[in-house]
PDB file of N, CA and C in Angstrom:
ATOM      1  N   UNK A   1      -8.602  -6.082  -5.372  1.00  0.00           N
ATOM      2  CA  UNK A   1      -7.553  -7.054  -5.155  1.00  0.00           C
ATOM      3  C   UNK A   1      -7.272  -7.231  -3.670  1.00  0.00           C
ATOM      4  N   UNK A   2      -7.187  -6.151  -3.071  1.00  0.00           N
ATOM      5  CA  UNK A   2      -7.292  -6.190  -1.062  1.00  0.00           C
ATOM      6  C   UNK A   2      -7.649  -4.837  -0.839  1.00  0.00           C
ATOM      7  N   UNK A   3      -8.124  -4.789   0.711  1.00  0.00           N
ATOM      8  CA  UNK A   3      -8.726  -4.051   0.932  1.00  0.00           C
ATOM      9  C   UNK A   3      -8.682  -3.819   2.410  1.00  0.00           C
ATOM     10  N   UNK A   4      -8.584  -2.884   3.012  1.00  0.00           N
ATOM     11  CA  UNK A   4      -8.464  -2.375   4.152  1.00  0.00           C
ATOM     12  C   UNK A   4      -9.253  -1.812   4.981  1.00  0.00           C
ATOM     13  N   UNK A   5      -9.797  -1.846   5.982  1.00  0.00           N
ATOM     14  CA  UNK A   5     -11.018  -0.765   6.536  1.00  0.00           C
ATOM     15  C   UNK A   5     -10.574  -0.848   8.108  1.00  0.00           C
ATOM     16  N   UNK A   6     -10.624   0.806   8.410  1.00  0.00           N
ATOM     17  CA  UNK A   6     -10.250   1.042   9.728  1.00  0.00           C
ATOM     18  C   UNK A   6     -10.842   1.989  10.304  1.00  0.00           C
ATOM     19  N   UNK A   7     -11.801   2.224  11.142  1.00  0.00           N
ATOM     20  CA  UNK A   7     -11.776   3.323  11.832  1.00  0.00           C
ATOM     21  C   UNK A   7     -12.381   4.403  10.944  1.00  0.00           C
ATOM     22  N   UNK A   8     -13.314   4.141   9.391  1.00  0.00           N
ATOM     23  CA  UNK A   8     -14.194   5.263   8.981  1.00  0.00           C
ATOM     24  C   UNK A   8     -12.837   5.037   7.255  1.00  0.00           C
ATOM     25  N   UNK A   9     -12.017   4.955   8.005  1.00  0.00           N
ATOM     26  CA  UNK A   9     -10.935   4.494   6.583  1.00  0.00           C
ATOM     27  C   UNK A   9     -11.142   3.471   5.489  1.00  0.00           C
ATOM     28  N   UNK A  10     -10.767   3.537   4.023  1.00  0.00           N
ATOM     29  CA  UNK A  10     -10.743   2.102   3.375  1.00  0.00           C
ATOM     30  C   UNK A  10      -9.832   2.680   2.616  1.00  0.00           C
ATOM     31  N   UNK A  11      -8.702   1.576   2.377  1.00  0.00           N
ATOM     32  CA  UNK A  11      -7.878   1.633   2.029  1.00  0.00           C
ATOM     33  C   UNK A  11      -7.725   0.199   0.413  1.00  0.00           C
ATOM     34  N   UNK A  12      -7.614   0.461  -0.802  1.00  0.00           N
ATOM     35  CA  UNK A  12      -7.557  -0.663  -1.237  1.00  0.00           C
ATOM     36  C   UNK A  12      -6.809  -0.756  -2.330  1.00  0.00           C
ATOM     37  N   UNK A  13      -6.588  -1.525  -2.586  1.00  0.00           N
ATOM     38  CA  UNK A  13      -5.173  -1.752  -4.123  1.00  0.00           C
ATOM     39  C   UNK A  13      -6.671  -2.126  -5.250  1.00  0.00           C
ATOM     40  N   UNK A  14      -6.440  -1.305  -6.560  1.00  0.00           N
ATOM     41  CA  UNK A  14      -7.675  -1.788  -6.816  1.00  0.00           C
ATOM     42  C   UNK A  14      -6.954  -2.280  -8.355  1.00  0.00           C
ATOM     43  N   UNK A  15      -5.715  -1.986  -8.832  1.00  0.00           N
ATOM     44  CA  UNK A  15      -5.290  -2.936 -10.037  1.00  0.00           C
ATOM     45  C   UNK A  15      -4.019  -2.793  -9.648  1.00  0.00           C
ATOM     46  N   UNK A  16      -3.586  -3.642 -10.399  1.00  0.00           N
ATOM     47  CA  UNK A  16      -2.028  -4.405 -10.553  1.00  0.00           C
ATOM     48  C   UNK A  16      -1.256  -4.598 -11.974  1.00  0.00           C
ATOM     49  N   UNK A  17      -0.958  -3.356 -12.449  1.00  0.00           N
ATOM     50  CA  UNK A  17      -0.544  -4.079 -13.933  1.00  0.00           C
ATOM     51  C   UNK A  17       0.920  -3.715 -14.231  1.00  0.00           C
ATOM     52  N   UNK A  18       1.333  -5.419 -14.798  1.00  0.00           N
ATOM     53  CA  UNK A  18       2.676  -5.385 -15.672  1.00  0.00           C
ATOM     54  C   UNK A  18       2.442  -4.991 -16.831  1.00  0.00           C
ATOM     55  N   UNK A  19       3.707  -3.891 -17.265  1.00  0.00           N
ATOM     56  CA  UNK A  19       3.779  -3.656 -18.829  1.00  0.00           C
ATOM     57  C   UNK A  19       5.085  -3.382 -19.117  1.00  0.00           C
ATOM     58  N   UNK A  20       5.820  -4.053 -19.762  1.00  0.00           N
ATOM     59  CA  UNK A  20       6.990  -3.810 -19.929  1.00  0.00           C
ATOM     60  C   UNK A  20       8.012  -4.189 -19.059  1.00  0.00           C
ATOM     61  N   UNK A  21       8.906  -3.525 -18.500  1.00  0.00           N
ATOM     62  CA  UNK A  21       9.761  -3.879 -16.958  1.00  0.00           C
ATOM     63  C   UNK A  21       9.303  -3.270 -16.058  1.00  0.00           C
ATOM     64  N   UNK A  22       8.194  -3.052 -15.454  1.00  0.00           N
ATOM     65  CA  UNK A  22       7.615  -1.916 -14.852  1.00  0.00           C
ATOM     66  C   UNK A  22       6.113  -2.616 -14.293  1.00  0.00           C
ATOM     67  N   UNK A  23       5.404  -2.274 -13.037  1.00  0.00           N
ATOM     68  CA  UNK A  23       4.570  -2.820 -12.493  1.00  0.00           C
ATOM     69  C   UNK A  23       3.863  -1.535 -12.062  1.00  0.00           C
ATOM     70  N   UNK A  24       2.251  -0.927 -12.027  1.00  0.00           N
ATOM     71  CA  UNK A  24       1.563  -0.430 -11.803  1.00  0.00           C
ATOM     72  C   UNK A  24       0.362  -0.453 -10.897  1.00  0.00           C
ATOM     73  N   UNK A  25       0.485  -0.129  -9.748  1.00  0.00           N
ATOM     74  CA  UNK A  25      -0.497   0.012  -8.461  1.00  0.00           C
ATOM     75  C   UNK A  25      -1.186   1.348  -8.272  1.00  0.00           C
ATOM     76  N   UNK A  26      -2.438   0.521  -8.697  1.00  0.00           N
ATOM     77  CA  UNK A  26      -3.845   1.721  -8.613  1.00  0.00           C
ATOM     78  C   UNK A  26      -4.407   1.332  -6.802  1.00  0.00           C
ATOM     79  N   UNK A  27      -4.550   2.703  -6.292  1.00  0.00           N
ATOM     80  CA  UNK A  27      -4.604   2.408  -5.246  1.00  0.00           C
ATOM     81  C   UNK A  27      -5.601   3.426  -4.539  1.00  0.00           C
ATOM     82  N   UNK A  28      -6.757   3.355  -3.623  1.00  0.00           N
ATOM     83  CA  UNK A  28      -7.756   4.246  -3.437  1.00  0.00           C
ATOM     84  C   UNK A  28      -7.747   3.838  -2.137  1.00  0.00           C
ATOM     85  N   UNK A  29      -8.103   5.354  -1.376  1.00  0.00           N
ATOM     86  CA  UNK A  29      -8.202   5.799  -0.211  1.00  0.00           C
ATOM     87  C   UNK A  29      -9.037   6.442   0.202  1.00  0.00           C
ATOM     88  N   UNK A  30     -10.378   6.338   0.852  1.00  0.00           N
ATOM     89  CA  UNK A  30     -11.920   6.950   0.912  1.00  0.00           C
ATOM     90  C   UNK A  30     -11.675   7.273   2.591  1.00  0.00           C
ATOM     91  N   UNK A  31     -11.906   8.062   3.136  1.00  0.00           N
ATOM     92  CA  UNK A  31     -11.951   9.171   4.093  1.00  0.00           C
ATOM     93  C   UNK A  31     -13.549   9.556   4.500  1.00  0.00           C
ATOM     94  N   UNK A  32     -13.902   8.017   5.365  1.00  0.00           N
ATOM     95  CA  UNK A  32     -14.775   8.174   5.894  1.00  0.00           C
ATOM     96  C   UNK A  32     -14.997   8.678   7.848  1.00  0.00           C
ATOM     97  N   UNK A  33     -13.752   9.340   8.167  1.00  0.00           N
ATOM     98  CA  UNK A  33     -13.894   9.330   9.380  1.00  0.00           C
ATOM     99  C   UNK A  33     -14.382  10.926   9.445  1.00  0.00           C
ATOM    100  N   UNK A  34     -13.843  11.099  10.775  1.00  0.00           N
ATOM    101  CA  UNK A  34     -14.225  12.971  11.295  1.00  0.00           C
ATOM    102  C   UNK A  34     -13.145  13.859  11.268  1.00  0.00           C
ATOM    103  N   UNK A  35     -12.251  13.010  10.686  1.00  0.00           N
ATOM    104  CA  UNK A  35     -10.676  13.897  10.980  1.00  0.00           C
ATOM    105  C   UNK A  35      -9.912  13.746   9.294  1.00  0.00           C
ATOM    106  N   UNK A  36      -9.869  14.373   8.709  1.00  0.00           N
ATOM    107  CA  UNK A  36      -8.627  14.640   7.666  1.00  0.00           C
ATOM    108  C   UNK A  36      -7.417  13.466   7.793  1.00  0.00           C
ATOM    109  N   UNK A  37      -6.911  13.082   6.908  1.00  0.00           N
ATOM    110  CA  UNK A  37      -6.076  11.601   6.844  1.00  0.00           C
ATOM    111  C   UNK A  37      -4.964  12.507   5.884  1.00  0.00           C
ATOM    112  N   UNK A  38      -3.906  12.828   6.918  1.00  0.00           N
ATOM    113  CA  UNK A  38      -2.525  13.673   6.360  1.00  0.00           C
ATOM    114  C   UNK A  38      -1.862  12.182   5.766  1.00  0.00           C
ATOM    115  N   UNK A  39      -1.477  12.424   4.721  1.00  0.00           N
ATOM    116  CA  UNK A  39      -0.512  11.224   3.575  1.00  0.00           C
ATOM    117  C   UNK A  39       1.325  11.442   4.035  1.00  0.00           C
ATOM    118  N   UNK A  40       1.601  10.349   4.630  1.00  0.00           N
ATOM    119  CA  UNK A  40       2.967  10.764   4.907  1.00  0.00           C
ATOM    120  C   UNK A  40       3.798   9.484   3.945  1.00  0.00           C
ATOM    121  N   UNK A  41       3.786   8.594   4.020  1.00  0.00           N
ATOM    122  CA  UNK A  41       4.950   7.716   3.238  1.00  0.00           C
ATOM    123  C   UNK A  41       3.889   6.198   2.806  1.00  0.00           C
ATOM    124  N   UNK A  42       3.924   5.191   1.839  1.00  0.00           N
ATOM    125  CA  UNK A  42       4.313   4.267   1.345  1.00  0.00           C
ATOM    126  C   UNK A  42       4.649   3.172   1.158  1.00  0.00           C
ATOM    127  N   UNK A  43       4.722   2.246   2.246  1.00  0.00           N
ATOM    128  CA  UNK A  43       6.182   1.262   1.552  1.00  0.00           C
ATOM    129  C   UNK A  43       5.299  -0.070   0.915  1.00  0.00           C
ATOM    130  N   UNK A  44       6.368  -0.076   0.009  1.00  0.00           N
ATOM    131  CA  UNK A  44       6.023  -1.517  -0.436  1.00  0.00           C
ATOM    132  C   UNK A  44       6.870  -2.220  -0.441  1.00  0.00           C
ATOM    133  N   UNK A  45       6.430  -3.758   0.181  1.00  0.00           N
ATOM    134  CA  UNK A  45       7.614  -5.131   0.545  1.00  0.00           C
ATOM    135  C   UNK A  45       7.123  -5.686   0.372  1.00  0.00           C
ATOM    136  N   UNK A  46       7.784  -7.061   0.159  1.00  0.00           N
ATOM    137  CA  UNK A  46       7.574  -8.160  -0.417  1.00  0.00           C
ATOM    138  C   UNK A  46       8.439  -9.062   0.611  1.00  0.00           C
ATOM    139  N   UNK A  47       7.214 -10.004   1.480  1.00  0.00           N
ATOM    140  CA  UNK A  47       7.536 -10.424   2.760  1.00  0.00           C
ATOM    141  C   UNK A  47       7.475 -12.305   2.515  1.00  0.00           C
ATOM    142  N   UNK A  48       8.556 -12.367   2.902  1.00  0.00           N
ATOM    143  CA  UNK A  48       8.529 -13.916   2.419  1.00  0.00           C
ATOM    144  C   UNK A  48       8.882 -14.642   4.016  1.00  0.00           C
ATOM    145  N   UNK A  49       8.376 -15.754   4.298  1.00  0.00           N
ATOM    146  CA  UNK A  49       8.139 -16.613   5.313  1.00  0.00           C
ATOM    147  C   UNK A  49       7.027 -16.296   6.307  1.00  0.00           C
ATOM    148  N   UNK A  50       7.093 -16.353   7.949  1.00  0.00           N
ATOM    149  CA  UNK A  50       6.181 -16.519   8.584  1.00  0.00           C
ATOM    150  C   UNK A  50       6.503 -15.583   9.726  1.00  0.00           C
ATOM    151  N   UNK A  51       5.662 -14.854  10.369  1.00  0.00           N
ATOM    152  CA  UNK A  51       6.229 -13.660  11.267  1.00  0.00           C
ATOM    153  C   UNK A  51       6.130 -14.722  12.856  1.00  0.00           C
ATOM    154  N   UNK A  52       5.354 -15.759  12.236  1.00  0.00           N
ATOM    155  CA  UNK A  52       5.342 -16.570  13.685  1.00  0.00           C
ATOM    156  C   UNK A  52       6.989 -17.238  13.769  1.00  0.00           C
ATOM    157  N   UNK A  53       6.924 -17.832  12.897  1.00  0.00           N
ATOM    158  CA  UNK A  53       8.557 -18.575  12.932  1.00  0.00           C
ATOM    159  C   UNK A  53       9.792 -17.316  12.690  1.00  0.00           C
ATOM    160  N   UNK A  54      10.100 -16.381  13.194  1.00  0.00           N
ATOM    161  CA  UNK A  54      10.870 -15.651  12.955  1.00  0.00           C
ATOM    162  C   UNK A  54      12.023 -15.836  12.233  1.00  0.00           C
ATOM    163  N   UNK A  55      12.514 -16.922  12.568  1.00  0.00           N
ATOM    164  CA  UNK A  55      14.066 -17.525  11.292  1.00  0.00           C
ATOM    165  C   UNK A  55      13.882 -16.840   9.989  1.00  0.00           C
ATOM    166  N   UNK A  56      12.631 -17.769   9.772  1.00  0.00           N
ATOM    167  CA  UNK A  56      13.013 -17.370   8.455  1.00  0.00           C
ATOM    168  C   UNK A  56      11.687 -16.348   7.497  1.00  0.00           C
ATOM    169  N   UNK A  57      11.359 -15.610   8.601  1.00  0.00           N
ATOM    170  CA  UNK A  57      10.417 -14.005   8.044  1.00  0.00           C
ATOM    171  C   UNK A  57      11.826 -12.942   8.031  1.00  0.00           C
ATOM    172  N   UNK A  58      11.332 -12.777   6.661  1.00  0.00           N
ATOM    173  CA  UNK A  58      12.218 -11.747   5.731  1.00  0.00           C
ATOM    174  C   UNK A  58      11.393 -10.757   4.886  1.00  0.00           C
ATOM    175  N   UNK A  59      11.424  -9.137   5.259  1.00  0.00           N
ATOM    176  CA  UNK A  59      10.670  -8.644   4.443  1.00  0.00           C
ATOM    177  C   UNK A  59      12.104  -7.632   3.321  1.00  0.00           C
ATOM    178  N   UNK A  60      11.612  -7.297   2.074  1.00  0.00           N
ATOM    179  CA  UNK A  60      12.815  -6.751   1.112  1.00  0.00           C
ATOM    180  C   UNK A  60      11.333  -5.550   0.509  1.00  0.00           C
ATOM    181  N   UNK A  61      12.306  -4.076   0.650  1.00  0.00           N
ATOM    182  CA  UNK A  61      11.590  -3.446   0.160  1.00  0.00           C
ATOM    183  C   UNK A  61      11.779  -3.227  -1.383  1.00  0.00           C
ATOM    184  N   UNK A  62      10.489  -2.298  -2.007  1.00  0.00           N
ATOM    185  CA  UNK A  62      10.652  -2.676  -3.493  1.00  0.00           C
ATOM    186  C   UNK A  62      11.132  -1.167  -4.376  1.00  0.00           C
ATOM    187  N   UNK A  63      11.740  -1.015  -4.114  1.00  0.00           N
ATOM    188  CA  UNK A  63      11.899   0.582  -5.127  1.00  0.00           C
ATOM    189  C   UNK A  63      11.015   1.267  -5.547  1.00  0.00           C
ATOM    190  N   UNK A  64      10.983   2.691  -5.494  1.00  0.00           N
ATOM    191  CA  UNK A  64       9.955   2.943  -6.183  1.00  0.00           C
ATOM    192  C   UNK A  64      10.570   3.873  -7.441  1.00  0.00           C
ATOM    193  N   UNK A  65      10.120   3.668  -8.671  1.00  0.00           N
ATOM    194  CA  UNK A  65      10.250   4.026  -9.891  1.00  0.00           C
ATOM    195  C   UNK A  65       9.499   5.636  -9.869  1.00  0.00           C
ATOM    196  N   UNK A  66       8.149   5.781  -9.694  1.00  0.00           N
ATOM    197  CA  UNK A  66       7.453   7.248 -10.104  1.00  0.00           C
ATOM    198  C   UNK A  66       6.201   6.720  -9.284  1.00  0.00           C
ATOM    199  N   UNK A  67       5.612   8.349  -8.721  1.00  0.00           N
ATOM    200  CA  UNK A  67       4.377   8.489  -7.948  1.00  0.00           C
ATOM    201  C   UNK A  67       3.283   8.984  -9.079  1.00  0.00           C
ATOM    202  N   UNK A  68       2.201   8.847  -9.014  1.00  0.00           N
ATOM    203  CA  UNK A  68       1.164   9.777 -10.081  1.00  0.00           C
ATOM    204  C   UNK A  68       0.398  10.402  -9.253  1.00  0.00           C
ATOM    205  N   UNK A  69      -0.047  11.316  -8.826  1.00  0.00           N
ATOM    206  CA  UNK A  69      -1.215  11.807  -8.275  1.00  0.00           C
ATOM    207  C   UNK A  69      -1.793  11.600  -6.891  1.00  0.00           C
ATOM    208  N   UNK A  70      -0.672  11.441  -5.746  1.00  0.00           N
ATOM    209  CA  UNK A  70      -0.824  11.043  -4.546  1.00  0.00           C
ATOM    210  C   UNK A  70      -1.278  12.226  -3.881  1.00  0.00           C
ATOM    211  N   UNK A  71      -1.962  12.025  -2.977  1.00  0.00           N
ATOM    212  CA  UNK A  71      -2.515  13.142  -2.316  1.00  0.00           C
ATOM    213  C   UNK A  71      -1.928  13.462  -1.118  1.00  0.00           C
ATOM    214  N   UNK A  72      -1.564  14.895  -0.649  1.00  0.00           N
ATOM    215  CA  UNK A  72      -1.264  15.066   0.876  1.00  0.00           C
ATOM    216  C   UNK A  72      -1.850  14.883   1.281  1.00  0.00           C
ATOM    217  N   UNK A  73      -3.433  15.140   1.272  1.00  0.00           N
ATOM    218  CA  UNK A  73      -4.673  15.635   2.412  1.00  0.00           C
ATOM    219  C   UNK A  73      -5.728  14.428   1.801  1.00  0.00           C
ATOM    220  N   UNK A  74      -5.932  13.613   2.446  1.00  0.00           N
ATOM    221  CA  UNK A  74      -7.716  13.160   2.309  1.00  0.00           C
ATOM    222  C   UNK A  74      -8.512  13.992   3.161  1.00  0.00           C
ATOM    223  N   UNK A  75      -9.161  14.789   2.656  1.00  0.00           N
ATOM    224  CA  UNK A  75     -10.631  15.525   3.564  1.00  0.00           C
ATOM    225  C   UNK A  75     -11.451  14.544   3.606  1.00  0.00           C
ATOM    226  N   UNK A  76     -11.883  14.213   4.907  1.00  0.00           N
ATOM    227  CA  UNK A  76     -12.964  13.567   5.515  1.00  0.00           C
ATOM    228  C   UNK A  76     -14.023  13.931   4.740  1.00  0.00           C
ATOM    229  N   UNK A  77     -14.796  12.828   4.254  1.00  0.00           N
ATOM    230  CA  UNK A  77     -15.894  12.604   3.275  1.00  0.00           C
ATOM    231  C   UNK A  77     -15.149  12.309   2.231  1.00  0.00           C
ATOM    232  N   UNK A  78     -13.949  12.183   1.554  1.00  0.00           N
ATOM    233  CA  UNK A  78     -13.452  12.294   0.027  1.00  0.00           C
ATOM    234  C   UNK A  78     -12.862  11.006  -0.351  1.00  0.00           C
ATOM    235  N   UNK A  79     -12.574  10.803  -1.534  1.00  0.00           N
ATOM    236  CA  UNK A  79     -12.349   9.652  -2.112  1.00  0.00           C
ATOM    237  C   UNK A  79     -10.612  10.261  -2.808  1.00  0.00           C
ATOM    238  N   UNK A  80      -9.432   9.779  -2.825  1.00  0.00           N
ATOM    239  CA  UNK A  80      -8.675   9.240  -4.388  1.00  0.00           C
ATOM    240  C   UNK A  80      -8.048   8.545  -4.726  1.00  0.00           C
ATOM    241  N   UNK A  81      -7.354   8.681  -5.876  1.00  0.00           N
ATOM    242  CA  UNK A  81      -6.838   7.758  -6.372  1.00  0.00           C
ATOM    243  C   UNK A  81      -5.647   8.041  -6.805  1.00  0.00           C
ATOM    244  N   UNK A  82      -4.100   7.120  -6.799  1.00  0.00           N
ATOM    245  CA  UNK A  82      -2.879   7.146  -6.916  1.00  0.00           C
ATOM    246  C   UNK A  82      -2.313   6.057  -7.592  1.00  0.00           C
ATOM    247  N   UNK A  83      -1.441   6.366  -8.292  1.00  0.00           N
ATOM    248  CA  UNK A  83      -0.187   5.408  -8.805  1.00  0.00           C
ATOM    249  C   UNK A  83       0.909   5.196  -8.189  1.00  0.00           C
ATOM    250  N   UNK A  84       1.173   3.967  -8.473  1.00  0.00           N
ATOM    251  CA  UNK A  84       2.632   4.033  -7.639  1.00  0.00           C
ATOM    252  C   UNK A  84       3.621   3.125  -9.161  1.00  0.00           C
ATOM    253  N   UNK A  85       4.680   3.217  -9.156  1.00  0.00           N
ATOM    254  CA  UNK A  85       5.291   2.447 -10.354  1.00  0.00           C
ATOM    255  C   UNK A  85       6.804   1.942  -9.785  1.00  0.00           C
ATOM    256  N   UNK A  86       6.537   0.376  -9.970  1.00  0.00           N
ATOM    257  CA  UNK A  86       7.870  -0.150  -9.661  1.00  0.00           C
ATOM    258  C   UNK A  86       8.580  -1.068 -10.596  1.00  0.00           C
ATOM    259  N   UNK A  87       9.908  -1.205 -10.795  1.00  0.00           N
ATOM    260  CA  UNK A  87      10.213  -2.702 -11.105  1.00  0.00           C
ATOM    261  C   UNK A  87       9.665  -3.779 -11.262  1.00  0.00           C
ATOM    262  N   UNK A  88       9.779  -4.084 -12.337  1.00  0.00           N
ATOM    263  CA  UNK A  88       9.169  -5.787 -12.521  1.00  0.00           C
ATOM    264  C   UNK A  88       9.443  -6.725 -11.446  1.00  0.00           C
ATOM    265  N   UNK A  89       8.395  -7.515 -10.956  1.00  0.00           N
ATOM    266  CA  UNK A  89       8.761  -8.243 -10.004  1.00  0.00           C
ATOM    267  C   UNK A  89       8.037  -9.486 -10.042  1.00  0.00           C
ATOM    268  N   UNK A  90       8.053 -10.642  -9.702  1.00  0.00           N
ATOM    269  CA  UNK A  90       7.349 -11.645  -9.577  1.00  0.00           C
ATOM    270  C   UNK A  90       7.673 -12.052  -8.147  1.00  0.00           C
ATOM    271  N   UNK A  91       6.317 -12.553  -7.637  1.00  0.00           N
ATOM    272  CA  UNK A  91       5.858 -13.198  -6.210  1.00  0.00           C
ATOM    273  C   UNK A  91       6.431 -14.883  -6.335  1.00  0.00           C
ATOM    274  N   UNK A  92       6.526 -14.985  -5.513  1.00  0.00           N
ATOM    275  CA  UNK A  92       6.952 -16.604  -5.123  1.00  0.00           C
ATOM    276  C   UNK A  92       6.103 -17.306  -4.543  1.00  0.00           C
ATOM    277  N   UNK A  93       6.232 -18.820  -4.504  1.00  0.00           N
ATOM    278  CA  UNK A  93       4.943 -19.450  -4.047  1.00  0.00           C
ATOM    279  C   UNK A  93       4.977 -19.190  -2.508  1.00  0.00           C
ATOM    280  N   UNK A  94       5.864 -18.832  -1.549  1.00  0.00           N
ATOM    281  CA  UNK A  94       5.286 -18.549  -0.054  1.00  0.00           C
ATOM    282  C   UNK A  94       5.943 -17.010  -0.295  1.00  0.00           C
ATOM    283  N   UNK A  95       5.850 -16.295  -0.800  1.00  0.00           N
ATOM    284  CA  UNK A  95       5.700 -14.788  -0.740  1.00  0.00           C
ATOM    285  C   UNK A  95       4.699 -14.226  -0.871  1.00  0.00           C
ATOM    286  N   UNK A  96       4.639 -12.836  -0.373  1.00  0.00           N
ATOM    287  CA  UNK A  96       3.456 -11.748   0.006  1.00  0.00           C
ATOM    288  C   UNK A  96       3.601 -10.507  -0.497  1.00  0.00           C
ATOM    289  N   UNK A  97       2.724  -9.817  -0.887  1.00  0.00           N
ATOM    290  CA  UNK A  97       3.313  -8.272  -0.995  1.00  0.00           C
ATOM    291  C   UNK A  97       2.265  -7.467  -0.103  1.00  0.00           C
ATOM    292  N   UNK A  98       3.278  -6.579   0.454  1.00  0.00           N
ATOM    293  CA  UNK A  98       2.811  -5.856   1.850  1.00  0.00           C
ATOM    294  C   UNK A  98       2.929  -4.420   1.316  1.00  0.00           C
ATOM    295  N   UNK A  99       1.594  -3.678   1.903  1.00  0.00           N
ATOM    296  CA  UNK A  99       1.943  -2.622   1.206  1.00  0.00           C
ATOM    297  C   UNK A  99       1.305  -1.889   2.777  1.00  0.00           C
ATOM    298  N   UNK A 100       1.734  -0.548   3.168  1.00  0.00           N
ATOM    299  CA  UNK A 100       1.517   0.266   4.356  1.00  0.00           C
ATOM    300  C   UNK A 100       1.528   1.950   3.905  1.00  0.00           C
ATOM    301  N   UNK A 101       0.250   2.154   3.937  1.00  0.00           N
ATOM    302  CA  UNK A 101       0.776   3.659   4.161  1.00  0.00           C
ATOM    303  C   UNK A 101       0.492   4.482   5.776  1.00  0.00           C
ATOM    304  N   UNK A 102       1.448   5.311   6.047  1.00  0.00           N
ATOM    305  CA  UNK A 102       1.625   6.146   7.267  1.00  0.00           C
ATOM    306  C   UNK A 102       0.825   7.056   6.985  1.00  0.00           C
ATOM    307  N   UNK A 103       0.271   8.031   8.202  1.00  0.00           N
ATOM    308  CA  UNK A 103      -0.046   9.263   8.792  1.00  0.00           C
ATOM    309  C   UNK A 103       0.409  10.307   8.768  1.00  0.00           C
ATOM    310  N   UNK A 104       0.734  11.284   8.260  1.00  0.00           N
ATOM    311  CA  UNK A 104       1.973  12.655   8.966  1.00  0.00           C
ATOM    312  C   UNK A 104       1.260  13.226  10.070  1.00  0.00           C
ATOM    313  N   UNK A 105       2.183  12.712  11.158  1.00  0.00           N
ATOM    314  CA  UNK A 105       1.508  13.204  12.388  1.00  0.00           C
ATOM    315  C   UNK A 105       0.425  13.026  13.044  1.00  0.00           C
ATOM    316  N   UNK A 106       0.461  11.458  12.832  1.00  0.00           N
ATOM    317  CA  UNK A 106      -0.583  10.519  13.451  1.00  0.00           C
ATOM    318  C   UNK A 106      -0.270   9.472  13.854  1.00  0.00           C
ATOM    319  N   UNK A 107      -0.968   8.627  14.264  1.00  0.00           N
ATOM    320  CA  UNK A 107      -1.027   7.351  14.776  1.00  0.00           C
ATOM    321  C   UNK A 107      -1.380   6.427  13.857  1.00  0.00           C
ATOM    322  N   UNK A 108      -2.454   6.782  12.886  1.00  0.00           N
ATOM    323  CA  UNK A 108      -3.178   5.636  11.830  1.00  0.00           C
ATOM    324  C   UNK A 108      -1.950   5.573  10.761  1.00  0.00           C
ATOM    325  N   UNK A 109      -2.192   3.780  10.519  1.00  0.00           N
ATOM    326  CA  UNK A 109      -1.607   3.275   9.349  1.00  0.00           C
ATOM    327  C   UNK A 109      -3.022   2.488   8.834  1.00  0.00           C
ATOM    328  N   UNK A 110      -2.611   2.440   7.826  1.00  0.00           N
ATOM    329  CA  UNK A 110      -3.268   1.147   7.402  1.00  0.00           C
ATOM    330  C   UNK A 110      -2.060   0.434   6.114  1.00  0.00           C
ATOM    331  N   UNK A 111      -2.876  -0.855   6.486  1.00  0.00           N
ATOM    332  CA  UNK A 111      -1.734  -2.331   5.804  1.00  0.00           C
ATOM    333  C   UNK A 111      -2.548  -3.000   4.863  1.00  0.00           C
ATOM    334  N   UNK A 112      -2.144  -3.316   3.979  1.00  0.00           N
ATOM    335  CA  UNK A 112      -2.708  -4.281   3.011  1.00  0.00           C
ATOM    336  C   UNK A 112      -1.479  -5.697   2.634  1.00  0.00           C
ATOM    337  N   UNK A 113      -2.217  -6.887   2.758  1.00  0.00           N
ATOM    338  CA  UNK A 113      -1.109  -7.792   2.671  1.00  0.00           C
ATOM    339  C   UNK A 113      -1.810  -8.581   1.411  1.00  0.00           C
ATOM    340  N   UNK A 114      -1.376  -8.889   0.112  1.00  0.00           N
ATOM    341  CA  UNK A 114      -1.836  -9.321  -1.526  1.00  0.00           C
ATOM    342  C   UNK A 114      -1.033 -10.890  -1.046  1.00  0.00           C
ATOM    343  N   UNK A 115      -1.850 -11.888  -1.260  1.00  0.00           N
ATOM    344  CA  UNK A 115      -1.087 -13.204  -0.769  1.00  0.00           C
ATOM    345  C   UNK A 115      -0.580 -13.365  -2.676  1.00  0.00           C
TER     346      UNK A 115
END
């Protein structure tokens, strides 16, 4: 669904499912660099307008309901895989969903933006 690549990193949302009141993000993180990828935070927003026109760029973060199987540590060479579970939500016709995860005690992020 998107996909990220940085620096030996790939980062990608690989399903999206509604069931019920509740929304499900399968999400994989492959650890192709020389250094270990410490897992620090998350976010998911849902960014509506234009970051060029500032007025009216608005990002709203989304709750999070339950984690499944997130990893502290990617070891360099390794692959996994995580859940994330939120609130039902529906996208709008000029909305985005932005999703970022941080470093613990790094510099690397990586971003995924789902038009």
């Amino acid at each position: 669904m998107a996909v990220h690549r940085k620096k030996g990193m790939l980062f990608r949302l690989e399903h999206m499912i509604y069931q019920g009141k509740q929304v499900y993000f399968v999400f994989q993180i492959r650890n192709r660099s020389g250094i270990d990828f410490e897992v620090d935070t998350l976010d998911l927003n849902i960014i509506s307008g234009s970051q060029k026109k500032r007025t009216a760029y608005q990002e709203n973060p989304l709750g999070i309901s339950y984690v499944y199987n997130r990893p502290e540590i990617v070891k360099k060479g390794k692959m996994n895989r995580f859940v994330y579970v939120v609130p039902k939500f529906v996208l709008g016709d000029k909305e985005r969903l932005q999703v970022t995860l941080y470093e613990l005690n790094g510099n690397r992020l990586l971003s995924l933006i789902k038009p």
